[in-house]
PDB file of N, CA and C in Angstrom:
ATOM      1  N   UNK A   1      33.206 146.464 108.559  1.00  0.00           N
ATOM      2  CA  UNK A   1      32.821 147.834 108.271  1.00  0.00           C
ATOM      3  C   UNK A   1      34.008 148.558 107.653  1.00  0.00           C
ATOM      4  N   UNK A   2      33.404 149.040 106.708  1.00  0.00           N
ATOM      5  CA  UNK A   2      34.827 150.031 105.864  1.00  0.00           C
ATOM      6  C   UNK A   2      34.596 151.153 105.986  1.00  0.00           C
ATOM      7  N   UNK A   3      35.691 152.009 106.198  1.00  0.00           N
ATOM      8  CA  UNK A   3      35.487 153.510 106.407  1.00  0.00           C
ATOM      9  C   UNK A   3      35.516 153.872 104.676  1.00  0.00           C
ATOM     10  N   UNK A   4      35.439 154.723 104.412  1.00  0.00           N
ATOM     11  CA  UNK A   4      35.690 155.425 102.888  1.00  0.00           C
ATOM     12  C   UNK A   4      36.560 156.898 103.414  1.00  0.00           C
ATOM     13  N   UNK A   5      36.633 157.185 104.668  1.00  0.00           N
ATOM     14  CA  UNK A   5      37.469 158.549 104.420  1.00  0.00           C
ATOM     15  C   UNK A   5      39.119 158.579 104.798  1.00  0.00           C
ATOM     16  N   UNK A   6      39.961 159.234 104.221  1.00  0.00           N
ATOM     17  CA  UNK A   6      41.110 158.882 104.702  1.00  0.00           C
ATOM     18  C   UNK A   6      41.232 160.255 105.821  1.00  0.00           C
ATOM     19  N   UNK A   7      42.178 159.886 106.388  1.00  0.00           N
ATOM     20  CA  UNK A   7      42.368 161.036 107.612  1.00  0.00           C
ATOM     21  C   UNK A   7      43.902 160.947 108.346  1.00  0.00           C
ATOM     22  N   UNK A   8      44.079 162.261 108.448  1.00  0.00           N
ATOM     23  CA  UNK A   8      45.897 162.528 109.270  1.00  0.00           C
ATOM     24  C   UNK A   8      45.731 162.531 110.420  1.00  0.00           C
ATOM     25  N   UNK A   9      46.183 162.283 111.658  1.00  0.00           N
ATOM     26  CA  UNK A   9      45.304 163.044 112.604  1.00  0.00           C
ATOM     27  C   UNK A   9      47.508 163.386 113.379  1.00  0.00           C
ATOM     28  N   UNK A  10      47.329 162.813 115.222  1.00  0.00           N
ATOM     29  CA  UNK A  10      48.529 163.084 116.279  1.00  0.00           C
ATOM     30  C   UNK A  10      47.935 162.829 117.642  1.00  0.00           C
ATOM     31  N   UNK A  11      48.536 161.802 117.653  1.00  0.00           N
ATOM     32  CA  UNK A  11      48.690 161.182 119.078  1.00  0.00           C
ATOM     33  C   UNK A  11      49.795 162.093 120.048  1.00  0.00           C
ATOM     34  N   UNK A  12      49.325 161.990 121.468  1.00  0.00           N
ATOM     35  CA  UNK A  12      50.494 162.200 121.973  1.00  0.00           C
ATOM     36  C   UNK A  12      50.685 161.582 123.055  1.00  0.00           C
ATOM     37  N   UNK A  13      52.385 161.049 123.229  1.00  0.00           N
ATOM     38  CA  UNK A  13      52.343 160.352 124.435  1.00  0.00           C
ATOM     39  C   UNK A  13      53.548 160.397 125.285  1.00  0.00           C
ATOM     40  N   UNK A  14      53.570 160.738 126.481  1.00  0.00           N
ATOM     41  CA  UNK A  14      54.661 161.440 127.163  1.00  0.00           C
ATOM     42  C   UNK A  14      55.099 162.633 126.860  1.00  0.00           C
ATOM     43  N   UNK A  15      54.259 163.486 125.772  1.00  0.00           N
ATOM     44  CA  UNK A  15      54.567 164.736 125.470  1.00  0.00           C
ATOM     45  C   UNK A  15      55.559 164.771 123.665  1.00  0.00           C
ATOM     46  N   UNK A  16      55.128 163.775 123.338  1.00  0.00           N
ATOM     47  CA  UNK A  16      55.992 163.272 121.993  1.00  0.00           C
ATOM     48  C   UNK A  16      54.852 162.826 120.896  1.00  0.00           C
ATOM     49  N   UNK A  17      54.871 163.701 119.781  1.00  0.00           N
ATOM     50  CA  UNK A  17      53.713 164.511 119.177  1.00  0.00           C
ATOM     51  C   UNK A  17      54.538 162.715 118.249  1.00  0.00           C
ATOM     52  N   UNK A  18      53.333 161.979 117.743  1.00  0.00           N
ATOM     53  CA  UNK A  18      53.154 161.000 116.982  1.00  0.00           C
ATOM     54  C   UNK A  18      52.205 161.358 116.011  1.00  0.00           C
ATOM     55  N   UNK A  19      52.617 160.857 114.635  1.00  0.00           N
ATOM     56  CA  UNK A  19      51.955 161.103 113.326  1.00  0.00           C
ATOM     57  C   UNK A  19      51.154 159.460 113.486  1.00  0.00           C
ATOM     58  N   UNK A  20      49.746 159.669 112.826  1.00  0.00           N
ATOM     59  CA  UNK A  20      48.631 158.572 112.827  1.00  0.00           C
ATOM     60  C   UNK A  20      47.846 158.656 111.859  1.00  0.00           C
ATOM     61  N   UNK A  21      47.922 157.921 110.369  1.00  0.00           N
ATOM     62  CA  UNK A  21      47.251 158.065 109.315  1.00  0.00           C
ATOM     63  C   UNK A  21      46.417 156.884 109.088  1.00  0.00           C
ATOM     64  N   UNK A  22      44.729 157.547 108.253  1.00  0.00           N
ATOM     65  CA  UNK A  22      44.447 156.042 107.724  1.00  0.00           C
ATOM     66  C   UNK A  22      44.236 156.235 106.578  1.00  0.00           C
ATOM     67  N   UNK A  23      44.018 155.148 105.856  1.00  0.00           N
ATOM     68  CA  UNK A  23      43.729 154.849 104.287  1.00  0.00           C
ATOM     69  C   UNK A  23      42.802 154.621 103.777  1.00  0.00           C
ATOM     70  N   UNK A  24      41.752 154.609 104.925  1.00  0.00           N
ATOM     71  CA  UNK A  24      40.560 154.798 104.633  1.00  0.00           C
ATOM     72  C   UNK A  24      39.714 153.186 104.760  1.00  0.00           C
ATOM     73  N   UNK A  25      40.780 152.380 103.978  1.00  0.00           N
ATOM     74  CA  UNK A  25      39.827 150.809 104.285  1.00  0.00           C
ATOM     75  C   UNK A  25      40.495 149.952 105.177  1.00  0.00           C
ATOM     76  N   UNK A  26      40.949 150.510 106.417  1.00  0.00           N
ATOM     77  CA  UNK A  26      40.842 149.750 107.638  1.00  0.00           C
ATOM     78  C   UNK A  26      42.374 149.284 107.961  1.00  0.00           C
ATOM     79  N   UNK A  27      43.040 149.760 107.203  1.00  0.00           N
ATOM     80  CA  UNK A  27      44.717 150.305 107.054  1.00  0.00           C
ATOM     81  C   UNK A  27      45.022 151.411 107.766  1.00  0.00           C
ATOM     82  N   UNK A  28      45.714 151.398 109.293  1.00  0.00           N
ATOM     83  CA  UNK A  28      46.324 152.704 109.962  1.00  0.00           C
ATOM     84  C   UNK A  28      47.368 152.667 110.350  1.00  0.00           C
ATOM     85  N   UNK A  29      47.966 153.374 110.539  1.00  0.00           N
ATOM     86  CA  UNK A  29      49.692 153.796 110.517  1.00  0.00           C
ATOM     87  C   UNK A  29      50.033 154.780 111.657  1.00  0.00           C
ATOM     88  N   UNK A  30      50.876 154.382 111.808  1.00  0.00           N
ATOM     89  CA  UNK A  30      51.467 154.861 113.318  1.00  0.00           C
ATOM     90  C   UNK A  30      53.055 155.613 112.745  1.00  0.00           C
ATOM     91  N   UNK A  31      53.208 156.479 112.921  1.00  0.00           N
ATOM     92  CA  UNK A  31      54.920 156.727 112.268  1.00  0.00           C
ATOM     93  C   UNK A  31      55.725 156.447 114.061  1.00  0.00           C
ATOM     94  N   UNK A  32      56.238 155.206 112.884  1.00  0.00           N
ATOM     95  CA  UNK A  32      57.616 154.680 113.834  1.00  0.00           C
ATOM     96  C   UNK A  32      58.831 155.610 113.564  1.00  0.00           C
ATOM     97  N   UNK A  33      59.033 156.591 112.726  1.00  0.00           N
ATOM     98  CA  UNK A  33      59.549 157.242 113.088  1.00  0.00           C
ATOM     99  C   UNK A  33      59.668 158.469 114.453  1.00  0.00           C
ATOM    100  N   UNK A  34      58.555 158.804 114.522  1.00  0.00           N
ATOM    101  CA  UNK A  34      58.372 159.843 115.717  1.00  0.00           C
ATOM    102  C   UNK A  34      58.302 158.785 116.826  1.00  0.00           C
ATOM    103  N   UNK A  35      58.066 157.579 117.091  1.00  0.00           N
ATOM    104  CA  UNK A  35      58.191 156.708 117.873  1.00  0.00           C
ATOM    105  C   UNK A  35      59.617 157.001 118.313  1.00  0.00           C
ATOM    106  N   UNK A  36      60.342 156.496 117.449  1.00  0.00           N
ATOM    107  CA  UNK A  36      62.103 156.062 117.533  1.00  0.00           C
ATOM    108  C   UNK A  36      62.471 157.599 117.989  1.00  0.00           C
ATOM    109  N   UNK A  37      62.023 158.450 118.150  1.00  0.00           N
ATOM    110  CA  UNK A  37      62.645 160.279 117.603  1.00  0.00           C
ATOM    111  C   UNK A  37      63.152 160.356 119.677  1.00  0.00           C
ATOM    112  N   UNK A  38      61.770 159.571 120.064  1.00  0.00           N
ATOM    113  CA  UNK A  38      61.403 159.637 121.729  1.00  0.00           C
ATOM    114  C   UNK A  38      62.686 159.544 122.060  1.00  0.00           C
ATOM    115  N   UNK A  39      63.414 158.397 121.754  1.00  0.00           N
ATOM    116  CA  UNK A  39      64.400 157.388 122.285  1.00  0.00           C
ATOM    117  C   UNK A  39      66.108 157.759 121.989  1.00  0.00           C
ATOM    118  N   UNK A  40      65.492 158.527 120.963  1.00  0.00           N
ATOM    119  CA  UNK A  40      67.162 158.990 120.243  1.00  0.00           C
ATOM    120  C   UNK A  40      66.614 160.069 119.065  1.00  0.00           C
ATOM    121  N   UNK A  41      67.820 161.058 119.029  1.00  0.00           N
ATOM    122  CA  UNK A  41      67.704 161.984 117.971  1.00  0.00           C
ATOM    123  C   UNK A  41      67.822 161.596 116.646  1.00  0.00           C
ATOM    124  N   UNK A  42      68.776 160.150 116.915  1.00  0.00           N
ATOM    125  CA  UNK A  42      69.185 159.213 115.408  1.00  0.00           C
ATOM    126  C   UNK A  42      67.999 158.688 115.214  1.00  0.00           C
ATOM    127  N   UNK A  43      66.706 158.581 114.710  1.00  0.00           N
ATOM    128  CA  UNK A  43      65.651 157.579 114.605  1.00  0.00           C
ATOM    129  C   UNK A  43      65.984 156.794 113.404  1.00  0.00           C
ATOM    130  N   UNK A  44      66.711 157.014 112.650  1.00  0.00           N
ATOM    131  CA  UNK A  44      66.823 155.651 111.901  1.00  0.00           C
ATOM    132  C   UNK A  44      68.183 154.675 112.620  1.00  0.00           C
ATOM    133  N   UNK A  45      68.707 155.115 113.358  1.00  0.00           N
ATOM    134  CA  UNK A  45      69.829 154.198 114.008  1.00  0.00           C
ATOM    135  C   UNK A  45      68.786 153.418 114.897  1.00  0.00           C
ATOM    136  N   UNK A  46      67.770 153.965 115.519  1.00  0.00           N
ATOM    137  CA  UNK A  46      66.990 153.453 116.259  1.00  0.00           C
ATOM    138  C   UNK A  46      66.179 152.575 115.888  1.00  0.00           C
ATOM    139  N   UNK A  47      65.201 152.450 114.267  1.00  0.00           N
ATOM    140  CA  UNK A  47      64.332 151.586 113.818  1.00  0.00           C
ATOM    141  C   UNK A  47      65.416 150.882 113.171  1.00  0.00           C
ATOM    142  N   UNK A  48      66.543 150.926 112.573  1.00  0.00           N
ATOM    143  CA  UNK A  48      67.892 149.912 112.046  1.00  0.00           C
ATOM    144  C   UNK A  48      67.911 148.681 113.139  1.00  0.00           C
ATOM    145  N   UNK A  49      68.098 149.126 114.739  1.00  0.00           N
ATOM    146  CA  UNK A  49      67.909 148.121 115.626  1.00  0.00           C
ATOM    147  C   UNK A  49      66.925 147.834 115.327  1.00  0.00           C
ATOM    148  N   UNK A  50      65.734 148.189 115.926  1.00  0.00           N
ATOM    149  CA  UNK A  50      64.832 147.231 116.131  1.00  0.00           C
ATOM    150  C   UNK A  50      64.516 146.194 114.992  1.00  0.00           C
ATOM    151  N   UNK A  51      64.414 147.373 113.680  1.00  0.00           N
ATOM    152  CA  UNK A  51      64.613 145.644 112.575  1.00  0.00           C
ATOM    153  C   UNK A  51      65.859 144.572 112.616  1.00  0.00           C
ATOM    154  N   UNK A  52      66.383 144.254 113.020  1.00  0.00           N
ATOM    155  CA  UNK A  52      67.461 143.380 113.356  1.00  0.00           C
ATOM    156  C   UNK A  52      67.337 142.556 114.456  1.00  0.00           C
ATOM    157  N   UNK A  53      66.840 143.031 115.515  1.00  0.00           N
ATOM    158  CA  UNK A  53      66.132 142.227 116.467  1.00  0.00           C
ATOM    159  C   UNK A  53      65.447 140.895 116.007  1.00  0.00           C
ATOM    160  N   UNK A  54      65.427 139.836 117.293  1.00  0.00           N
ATOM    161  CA  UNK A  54      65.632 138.578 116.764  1.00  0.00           C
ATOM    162  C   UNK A  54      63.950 138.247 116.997  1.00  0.00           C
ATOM    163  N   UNK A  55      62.986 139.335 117.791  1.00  0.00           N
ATOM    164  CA  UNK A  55      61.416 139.354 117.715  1.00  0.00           C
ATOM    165  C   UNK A  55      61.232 139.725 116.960  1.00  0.00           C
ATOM    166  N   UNK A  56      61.729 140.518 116.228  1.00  0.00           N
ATOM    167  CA  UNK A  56      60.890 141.704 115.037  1.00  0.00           C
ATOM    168  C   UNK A  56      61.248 140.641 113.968  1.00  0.00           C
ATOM    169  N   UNK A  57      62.227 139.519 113.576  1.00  0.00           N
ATOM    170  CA  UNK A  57      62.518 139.390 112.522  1.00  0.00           C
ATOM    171  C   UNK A  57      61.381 137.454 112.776  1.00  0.00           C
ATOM    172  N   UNK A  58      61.346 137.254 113.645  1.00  0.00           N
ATOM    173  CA  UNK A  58      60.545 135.883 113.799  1.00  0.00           C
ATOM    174  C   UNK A  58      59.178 136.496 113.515  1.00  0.00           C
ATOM    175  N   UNK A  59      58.894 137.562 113.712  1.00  0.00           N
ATOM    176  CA  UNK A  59      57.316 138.378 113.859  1.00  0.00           C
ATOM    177  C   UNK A  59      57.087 138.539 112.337  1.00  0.00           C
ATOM    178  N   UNK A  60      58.364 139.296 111.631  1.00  0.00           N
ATOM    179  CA  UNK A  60      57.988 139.275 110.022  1.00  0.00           C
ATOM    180  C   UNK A  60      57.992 137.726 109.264  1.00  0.00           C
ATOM    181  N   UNK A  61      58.935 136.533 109.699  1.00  0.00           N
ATOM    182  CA  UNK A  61      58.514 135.622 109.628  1.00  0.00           C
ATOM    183  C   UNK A  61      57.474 134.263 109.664  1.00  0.00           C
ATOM    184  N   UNK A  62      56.437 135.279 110.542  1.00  0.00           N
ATOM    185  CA  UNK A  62      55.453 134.717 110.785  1.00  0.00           C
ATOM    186  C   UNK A  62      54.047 135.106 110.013  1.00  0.00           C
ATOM    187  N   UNK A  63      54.043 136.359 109.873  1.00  0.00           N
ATOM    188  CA  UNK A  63      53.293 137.445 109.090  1.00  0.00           C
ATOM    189  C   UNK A  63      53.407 136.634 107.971  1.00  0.00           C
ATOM    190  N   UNK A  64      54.727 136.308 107.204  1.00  0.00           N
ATOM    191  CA  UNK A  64      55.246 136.021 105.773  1.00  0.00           C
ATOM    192  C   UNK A  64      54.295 134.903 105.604  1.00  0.00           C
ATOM    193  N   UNK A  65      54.573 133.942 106.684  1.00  0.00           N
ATOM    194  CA  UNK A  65      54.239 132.408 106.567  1.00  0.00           C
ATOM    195  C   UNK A  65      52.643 132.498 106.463  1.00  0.00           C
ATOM    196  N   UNK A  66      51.842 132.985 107.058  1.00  0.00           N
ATOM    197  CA  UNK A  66      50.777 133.897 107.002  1.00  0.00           C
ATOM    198  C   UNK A  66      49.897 134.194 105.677  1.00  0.00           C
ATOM    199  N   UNK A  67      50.740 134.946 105.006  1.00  0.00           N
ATOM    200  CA  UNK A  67      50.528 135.399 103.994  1.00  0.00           C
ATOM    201  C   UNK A  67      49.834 136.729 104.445  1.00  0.00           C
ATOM    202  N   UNK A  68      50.480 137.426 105.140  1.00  0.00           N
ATOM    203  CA  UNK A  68      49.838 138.826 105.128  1.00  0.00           C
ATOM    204  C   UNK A  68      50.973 139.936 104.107  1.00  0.00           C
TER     205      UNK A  68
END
């Protein structure tokens, strides 16, 4: 099933206002930035780790192999 509408909307969780977009064909997005914001005021020092991490980087390796 495909949606056709795109939409912004905001999650919230622990009181930490998250951005949540879709694209309409079954593509949704979570901003890892307001994720990372929770954890530290630096959020890109914060998503810098986690991409470097030795799960996140076997996980994009796997995706790759994949072909997603």
């Amino acid at each position: 099933m495909t949606l056709d509408k795109k939409w912004k909307g905001t999650i919230y969780a622990d009181g930490q206002e998250i951005a949540v977009f879709s694209s309409g064909d079954n593509n949704d997005y979570i901003s890892l930035t307001d994720i990372a914001r929770f954890k530290s005021n630096e959020p890109n020092d914060v998503i810098r780790n986690w991409m470097r991490g030795k799960d996140t980087l076997e996980f994009l390796g796997l995706r790759e192999q994949l072909g997603f």
